[in-house]
N, C-alpha and C. Protein backbone atom coordinates (compact mmCIF):
# COMPACT_ATOMS: atom_id res chain seq x y z
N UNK A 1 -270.16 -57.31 50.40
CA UNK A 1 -270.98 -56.59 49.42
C UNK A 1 -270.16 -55.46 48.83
N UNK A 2 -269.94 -55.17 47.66
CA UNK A 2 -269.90 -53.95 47.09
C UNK A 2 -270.64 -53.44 47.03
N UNK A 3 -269.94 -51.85 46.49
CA UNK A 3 -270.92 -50.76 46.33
C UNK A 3 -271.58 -50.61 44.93
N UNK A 4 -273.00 -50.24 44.92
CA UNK A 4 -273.53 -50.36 43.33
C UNK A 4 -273.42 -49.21 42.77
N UNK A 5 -272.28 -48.43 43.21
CA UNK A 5 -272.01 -46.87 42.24
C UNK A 5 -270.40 -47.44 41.84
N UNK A 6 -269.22 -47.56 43.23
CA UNK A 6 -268.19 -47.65 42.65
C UNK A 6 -268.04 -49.08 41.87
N UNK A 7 -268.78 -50.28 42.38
CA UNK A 7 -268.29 -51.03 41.92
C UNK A 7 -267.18 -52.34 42.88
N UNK A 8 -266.28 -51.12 42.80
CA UNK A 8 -264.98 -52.21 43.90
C UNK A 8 -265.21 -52.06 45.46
N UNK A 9 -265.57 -50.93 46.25
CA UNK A 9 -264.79 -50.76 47.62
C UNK A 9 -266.12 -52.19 48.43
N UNK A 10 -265.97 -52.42 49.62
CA UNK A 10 -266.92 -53.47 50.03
C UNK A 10 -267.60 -52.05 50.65
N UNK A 11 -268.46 -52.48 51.22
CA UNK A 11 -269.52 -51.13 52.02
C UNK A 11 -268.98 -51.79 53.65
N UNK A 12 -269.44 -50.78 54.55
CA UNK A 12 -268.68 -51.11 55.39
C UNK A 12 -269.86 -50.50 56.58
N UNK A 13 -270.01 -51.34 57.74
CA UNK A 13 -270.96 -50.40 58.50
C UNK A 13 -270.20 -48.81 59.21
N UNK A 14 -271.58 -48.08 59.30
CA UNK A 14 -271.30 -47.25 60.14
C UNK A 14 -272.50 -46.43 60.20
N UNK A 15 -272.59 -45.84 61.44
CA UNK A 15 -273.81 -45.36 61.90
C UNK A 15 -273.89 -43.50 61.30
N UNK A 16 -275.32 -43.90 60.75
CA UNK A 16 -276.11 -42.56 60.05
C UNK A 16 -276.55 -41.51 61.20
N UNK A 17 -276.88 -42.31 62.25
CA UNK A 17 -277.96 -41.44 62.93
C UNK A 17 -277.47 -42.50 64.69
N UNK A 18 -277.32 -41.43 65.79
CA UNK A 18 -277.41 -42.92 67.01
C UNK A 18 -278.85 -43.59 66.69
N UNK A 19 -277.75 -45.23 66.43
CA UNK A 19 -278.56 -46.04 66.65
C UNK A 19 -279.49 -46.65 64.89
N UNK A 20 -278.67 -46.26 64.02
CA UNK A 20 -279.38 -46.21 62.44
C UNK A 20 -277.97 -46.76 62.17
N UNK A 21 -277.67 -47.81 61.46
CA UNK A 21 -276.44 -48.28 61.02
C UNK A 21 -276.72 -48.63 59.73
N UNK A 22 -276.06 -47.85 59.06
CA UNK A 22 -275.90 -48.63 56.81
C UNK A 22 -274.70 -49.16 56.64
N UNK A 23 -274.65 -49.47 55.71
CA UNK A 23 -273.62 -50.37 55.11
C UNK A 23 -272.92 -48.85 53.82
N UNK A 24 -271.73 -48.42 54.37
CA UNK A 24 -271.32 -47.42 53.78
C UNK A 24 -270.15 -47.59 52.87
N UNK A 25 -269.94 -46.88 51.41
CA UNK A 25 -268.92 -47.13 50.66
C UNK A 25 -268.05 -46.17 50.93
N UNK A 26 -266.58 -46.35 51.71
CA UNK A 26 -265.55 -45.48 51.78
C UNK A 26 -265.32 -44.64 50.77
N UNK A 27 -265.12 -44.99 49.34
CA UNK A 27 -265.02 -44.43 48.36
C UNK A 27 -266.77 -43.04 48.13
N UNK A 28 -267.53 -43.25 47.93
CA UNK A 28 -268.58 -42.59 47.00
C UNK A 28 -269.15 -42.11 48.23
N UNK A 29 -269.09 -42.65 49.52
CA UNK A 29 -269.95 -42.06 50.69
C UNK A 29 -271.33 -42.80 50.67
N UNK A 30 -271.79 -43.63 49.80
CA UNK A 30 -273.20 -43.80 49.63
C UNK A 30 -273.52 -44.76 50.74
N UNK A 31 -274.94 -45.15 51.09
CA UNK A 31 -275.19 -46.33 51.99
C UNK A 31 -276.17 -46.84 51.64
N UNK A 32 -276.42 -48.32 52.08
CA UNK A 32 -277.04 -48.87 51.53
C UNK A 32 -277.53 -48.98 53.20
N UNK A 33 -279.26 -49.11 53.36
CA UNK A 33 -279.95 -48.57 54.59
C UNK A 33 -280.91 -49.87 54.86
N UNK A 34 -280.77 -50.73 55.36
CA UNK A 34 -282.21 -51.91 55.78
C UNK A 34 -283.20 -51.30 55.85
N UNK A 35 -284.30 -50.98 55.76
CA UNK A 35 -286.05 -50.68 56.05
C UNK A 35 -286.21 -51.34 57.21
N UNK A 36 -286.12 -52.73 57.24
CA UNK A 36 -285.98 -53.18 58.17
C UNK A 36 -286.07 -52.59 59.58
N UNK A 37 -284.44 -52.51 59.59
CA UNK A 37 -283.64 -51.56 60.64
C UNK A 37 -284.00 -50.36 61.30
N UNK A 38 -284.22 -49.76 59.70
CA UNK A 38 -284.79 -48.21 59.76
C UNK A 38 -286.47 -47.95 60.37
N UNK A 39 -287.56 -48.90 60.25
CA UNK A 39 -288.38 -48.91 60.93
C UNK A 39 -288.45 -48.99 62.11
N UNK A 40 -287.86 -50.09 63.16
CA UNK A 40 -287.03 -49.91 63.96
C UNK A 40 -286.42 -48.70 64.46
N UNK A 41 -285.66 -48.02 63.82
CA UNK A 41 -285.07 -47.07 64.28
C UNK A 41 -286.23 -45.67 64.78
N UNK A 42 -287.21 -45.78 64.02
CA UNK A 42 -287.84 -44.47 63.45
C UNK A 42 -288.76 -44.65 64.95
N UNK A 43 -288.87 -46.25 65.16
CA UNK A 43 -290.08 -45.94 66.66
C UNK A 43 -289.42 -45.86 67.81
N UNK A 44 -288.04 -46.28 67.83
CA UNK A 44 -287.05 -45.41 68.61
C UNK A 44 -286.45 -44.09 69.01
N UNK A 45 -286.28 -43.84 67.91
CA UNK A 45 -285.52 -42.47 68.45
C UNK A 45 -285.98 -41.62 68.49
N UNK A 46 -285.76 -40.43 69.29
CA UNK A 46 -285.98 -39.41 69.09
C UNK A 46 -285.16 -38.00 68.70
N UNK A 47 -286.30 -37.02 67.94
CA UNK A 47 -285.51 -36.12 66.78
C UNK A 47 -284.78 -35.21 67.25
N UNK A 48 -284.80 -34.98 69.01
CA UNK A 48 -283.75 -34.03 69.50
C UNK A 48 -282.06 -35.20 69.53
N UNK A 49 -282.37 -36.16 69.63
CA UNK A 49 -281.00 -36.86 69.09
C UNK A 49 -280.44 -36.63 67.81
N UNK A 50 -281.09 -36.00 66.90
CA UNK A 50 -280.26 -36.22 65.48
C UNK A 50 -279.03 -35.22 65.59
N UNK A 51 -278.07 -35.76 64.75
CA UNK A 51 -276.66 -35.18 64.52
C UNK A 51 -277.39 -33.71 63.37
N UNK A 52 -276.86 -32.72 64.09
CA UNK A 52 -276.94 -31.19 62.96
C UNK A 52 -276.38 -31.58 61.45
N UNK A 53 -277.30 -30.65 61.00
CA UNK A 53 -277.58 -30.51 59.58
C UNK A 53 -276.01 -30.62 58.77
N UNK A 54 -275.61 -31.25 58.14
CA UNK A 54 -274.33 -30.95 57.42
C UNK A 54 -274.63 -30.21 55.88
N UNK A 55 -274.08 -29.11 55.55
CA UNK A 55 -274.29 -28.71 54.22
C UNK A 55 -272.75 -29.75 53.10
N UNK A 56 -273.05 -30.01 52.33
CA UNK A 56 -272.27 -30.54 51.19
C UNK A 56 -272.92 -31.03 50.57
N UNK A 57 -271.98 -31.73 49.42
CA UNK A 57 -272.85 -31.64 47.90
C UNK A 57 -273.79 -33.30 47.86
N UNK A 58 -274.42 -33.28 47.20
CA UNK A 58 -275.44 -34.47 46.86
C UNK A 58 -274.68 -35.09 46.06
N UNK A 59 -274.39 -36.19 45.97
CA UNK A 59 -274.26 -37.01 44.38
C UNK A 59 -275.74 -37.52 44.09
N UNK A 60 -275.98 -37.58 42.99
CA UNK A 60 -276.95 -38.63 42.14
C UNK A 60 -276.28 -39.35 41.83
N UNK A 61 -276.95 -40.79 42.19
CA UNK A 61 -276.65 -41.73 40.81
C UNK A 61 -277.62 -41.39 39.60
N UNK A 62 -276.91 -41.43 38.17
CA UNK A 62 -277.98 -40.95 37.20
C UNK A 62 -278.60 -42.58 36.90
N UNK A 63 -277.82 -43.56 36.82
CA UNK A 63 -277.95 -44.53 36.21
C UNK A 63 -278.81 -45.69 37.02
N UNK A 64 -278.94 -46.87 36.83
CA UNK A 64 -279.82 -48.42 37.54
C UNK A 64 -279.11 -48.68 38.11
N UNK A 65 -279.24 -48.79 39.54
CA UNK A 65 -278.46 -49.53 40.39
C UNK A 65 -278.70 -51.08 40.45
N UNK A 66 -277.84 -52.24 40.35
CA UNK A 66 -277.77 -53.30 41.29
C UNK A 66 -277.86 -53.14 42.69
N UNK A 67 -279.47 -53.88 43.52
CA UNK A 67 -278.59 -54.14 44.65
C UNK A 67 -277.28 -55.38 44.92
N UNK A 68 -276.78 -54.03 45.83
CA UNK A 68 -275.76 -54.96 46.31
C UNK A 68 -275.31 -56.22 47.01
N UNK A 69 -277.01 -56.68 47.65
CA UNK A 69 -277.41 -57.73 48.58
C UNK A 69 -277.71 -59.28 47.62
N UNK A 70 -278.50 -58.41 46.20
CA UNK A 70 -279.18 -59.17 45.75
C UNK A 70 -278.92 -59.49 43.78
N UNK A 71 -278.62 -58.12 43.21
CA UNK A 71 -278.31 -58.39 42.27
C UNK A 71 -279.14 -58.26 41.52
N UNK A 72 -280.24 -57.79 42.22
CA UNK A 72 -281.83 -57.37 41.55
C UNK A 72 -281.90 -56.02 41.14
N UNK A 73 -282.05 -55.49 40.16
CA UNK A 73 -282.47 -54.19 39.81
C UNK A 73 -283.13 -53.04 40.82
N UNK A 74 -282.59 -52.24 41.19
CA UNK A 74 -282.97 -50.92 41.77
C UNK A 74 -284.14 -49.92 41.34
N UNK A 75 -285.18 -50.01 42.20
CA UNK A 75 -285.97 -48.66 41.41
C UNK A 75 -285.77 -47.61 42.19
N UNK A 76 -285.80 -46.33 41.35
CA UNK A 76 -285.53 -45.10 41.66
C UNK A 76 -287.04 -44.23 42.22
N UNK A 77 -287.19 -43.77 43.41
CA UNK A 77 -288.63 -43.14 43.56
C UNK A 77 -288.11 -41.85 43.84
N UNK A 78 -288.86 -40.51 43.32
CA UNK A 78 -288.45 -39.34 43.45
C UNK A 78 -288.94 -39.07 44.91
N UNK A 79 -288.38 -38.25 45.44
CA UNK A 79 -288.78 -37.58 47.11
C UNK A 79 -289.34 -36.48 46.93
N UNK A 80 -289.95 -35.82 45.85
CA UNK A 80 -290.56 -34.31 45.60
C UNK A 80 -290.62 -33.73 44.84
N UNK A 81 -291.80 -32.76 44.38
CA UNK A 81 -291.75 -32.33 43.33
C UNK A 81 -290.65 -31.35 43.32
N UNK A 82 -290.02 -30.47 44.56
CA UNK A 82 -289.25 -29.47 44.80
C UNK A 82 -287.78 -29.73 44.35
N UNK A 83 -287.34 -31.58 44.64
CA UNK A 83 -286.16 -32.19 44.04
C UNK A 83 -286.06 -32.64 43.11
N UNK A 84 -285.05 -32.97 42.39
CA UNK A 84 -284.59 -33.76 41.43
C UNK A 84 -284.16 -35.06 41.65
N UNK A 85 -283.85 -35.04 43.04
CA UNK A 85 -283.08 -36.41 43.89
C UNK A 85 -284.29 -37.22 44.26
N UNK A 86 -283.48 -38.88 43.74
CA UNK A 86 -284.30 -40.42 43.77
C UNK A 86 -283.47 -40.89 44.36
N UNK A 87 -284.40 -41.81 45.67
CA UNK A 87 -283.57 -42.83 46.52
C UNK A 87 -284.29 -44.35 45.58
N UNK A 88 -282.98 -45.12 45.96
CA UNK A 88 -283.16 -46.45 45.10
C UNK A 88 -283.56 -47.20 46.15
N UNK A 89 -284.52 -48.21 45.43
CA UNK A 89 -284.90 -49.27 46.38
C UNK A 89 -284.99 -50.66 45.44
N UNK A 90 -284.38 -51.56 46.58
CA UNK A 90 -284.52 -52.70 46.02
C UNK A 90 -285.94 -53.40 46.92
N UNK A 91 -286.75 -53.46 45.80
CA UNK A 91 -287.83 -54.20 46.22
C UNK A 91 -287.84 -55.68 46.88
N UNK A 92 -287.25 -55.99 46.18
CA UNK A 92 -286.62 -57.67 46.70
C UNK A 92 -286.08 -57.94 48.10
N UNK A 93 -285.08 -57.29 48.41
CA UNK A 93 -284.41 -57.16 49.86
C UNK A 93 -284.59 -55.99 50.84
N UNK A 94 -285.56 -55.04 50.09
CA UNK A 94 -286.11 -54.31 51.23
C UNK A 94 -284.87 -53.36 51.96
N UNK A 95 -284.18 -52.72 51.07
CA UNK A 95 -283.11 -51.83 51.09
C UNK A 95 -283.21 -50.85 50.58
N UNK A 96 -282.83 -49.54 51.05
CA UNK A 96 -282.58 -48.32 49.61
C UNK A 96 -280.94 -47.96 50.05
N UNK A 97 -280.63 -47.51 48.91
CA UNK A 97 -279.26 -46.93 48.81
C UNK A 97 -279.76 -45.42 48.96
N UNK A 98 -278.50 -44.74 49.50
CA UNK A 98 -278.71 -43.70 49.65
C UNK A 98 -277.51 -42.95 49.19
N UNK A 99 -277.80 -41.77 48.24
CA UNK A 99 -276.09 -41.66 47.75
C UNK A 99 -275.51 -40.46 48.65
N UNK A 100 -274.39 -40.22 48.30
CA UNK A 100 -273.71 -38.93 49.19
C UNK A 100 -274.57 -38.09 49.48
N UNK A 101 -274.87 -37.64 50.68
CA UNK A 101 -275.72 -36.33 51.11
C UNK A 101 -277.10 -36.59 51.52
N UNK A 102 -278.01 -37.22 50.97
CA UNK A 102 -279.11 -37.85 50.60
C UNK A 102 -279.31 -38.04 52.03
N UNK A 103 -279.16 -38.69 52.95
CA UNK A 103 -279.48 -38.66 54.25
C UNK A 103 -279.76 -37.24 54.85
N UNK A 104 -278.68 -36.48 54.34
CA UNK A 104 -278.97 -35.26 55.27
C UNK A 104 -280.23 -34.16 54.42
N UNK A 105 -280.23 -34.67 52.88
CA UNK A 105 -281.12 -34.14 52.48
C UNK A 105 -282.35 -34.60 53.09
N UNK A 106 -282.86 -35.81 53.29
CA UNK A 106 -284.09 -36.41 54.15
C UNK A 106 -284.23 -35.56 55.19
N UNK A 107 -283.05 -35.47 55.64
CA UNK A 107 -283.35 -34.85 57.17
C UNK A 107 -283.78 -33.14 56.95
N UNK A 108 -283.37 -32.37 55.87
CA UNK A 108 -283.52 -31.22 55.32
C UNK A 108 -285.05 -30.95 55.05
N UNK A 109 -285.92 -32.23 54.43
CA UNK A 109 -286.44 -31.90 53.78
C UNK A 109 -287.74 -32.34 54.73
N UNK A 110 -287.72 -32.91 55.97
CA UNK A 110 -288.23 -33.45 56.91
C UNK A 110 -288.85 -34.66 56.50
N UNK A 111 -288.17 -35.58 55.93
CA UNK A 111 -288.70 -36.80 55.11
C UNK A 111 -288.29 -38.13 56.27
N UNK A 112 -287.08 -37.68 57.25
CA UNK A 112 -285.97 -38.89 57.90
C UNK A 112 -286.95 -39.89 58.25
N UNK A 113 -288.10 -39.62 59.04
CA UNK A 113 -289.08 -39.80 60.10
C UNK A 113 -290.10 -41.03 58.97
N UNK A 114 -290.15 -40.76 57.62
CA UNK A 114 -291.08 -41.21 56.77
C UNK A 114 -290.64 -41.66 55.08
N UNK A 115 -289.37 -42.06 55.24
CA UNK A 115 -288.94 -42.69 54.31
C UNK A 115 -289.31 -43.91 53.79
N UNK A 116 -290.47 -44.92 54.08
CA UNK A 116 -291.16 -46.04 53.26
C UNK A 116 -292.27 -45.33 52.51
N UNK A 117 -292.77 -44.15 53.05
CA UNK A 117 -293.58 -43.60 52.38
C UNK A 117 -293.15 -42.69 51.00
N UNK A 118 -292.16 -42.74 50.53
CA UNK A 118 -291.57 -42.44 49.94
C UNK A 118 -291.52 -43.56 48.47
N UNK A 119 -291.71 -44.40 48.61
CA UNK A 119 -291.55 -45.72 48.11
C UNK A 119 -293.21 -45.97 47.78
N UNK A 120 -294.13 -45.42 47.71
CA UNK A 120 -295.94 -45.80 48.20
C UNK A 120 -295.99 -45.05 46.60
N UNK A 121 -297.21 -45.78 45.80
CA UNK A 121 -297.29 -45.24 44.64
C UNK A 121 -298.68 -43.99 44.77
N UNK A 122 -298.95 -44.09 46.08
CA UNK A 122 -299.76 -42.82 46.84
C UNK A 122 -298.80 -41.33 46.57
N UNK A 123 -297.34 -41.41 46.95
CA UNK A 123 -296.85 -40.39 47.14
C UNK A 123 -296.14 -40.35 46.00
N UNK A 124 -295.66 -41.02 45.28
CA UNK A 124 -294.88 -41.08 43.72
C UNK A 124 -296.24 -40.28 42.85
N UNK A 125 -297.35 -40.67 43.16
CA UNK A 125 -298.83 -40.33 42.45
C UNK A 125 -299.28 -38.63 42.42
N UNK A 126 -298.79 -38.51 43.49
CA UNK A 126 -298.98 -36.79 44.70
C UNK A 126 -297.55 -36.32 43.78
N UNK A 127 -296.44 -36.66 43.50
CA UNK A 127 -295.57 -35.59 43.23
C UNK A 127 -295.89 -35.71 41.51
N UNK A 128 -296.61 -36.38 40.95
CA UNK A 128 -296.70 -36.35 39.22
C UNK A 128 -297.23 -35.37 39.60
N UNK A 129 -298.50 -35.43 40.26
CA UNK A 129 -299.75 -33.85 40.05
C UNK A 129 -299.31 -32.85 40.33
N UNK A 130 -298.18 -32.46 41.53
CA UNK A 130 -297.25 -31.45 41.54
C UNK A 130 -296.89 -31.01 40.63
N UNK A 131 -296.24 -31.85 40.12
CA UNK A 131 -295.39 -31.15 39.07
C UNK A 131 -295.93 -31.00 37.61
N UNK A 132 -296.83 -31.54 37.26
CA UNK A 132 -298.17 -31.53 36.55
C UNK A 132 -298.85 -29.60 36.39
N UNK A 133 -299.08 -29.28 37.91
CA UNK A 133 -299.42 -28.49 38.51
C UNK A 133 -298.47 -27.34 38.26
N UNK A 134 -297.04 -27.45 38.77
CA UNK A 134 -295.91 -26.20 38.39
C UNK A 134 -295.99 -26.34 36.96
N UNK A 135 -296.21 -27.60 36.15
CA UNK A 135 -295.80 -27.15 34.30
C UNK A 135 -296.93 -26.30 33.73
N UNK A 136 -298.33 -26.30 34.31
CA UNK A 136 -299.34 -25.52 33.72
C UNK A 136 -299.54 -24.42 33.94
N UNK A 137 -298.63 -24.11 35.75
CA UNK A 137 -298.97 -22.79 35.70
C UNK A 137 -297.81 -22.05 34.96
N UNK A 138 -296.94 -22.60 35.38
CA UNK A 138 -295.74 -22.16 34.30
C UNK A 138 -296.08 -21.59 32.98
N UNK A 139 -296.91 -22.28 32.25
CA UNK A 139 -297.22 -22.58 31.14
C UNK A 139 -298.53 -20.94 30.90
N UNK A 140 -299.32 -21.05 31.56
CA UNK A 140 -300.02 -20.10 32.03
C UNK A 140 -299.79 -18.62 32.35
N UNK A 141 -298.49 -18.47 32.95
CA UNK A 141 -297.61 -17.58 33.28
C UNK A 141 -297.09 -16.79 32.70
N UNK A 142 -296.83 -17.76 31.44
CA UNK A 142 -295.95 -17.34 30.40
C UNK A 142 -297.01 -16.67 29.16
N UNK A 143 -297.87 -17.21 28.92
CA UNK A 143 -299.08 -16.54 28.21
C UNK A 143 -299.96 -15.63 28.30
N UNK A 144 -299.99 -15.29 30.01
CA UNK A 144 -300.75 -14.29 30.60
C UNK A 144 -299.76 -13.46 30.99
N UNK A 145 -298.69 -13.46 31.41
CA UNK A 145 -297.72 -12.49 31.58
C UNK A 145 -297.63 -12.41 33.73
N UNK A 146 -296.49 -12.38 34.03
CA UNK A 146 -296.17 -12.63 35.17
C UNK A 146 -297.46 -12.02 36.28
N UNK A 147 -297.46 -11.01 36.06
CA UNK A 147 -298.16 -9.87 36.73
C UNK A 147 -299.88 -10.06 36.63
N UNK A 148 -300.34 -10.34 35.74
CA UNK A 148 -301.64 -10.78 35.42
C UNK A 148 -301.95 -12.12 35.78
N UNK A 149 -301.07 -12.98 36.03
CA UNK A 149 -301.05 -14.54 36.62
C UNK A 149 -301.55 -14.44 37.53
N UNK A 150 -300.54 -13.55 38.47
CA UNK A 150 -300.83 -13.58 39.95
C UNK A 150 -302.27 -12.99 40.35
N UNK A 151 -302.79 -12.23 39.43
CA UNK A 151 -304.12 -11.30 39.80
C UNK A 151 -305.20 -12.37 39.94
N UNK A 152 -304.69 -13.89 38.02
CA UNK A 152 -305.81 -14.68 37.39
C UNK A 152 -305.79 -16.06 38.76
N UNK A 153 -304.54 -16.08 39.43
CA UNK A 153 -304.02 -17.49 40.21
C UNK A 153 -304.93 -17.03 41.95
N UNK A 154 -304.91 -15.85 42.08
CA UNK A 154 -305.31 -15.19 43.47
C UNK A 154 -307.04 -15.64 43.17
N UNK A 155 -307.53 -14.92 41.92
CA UNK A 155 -308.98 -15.01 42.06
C UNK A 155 -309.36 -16.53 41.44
N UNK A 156 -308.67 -17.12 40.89
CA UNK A 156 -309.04 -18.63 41.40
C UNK A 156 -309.36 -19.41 42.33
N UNK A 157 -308.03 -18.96 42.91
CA UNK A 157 -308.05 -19.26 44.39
C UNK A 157 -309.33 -19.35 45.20
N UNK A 158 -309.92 -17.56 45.39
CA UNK A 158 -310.83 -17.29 45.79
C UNK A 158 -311.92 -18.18 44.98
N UNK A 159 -312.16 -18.41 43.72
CA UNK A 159 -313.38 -19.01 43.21
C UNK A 159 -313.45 -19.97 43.51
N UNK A 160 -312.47 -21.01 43.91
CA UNK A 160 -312.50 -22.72 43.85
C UNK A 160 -313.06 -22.65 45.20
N UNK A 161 -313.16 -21.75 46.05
CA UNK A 161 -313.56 -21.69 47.09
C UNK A 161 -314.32 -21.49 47.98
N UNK A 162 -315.31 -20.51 46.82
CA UNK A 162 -316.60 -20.22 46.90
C UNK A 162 -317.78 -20.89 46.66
N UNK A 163 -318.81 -21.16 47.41
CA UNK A 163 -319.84 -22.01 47.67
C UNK A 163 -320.73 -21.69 46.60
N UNK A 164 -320.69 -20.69 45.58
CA UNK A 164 -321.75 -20.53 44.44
C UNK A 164 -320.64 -19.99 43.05
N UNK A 165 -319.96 -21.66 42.97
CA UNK A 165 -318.50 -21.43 42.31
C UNK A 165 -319.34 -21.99 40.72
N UNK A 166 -320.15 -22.62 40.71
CA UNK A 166 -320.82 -22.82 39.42
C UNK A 166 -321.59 -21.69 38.80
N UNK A 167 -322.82 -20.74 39.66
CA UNK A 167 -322.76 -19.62 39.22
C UNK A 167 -322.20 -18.24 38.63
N UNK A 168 -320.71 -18.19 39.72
CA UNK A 168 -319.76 -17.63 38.77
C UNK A 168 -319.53 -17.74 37.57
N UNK A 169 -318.93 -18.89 37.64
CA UNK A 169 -318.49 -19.58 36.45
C UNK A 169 -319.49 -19.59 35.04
N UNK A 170 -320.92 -19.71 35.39
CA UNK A 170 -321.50 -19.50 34.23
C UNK A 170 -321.62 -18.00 34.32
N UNK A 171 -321.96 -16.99 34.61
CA UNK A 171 -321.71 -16.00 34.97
C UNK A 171 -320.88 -15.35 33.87
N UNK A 172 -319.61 -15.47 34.04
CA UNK A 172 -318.36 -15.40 33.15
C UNK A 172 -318.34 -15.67 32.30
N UNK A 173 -318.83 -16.87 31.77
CA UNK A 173 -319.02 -17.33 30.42
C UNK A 173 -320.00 -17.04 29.88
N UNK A 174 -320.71 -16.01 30.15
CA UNK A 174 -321.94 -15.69 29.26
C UNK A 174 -320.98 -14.27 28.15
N UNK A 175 -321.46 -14.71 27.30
CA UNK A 175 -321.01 -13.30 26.20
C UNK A 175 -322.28 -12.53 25.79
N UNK A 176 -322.24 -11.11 26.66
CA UNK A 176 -323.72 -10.16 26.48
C UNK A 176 -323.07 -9.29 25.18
């Protein structure tokens, strides 16, 4: 198999985690990870085994991956509204690639444990409204002014929460 970033190097095994083995490109660092395997792995091990946190840089792939197994188109699912970083999955063979870093970001982000869920149009669904959510208040922020946000975002808070939240509310909207 080649790798679906460089292209030429073959991927090569080697173990992510004791006992988690991908198929790794010497060149780009990336791996390509069984689900399979990785399910497996996840009712195995345990998290005082994991190898410490490594800091270094992430690559993205920006572009469509081929899998490398199959030759089938790659989809990209985001991991958060907090990231920018998408693990690829090939639906077909039941693989994701994982590019440089990306493992240890999982493990950063406490995702290692729950990576098919990642892939669920439940949780792809949960990070639109996130971020849905940061563009309005953003948006909000910027019109009400930093300082007055926080006063208008606090007593929301409190209102969405209150058991006579319709009375308020008309309340407020009355013009005497």
């Amino acid at each position: 198999m080649h790798c679906p970033v460089c292209k030429e190097p073959d991927l090569e095994p080697r173990e992510l985690e004791r006992g988690l083995v991908g198929a790794v490109c010497q060149s780009c660092e990336g791996a390509l990870l069984s689900l399979i395997q990785y399910r497996y792995w996840v009712d195995h091990h345990d998290d005082k085994e994991l190898k410490p946190l490594e800091e270094g840089p992430i690559k993205e792939s920006e572009n469509a991956l081929l899998c490398p197994k199959c030759q089938k188109m790659m989809t990209k699912y985001r991991l958060g509204a907090g990231t920018r970083h998408r693990i690829d999955l090939c639906g077909h063979c039941d693989e994701a690639w994982l590019d440089k870093g990306e493992w240890q970001l999982l493990k950063q982000l406490d995702l290692h444990n729950q990576l098919p869920s990642v892939f669920t149009e439940a949780w792809q669904r949960n990070i639109r409204k996130q971020k849905e959510r940061q563009s309005l208040e953003k948006h909000y922020e910027q019109e009400i002014g930093e300082e007055d946000f926080l006063k208008v975002k606090t007593f929301k808070e409190w209102l969405d929460k209150h058991p006579k939240l319709g009375q308020i509310k008309h309340y407020i909207n009355i013009k005497f």
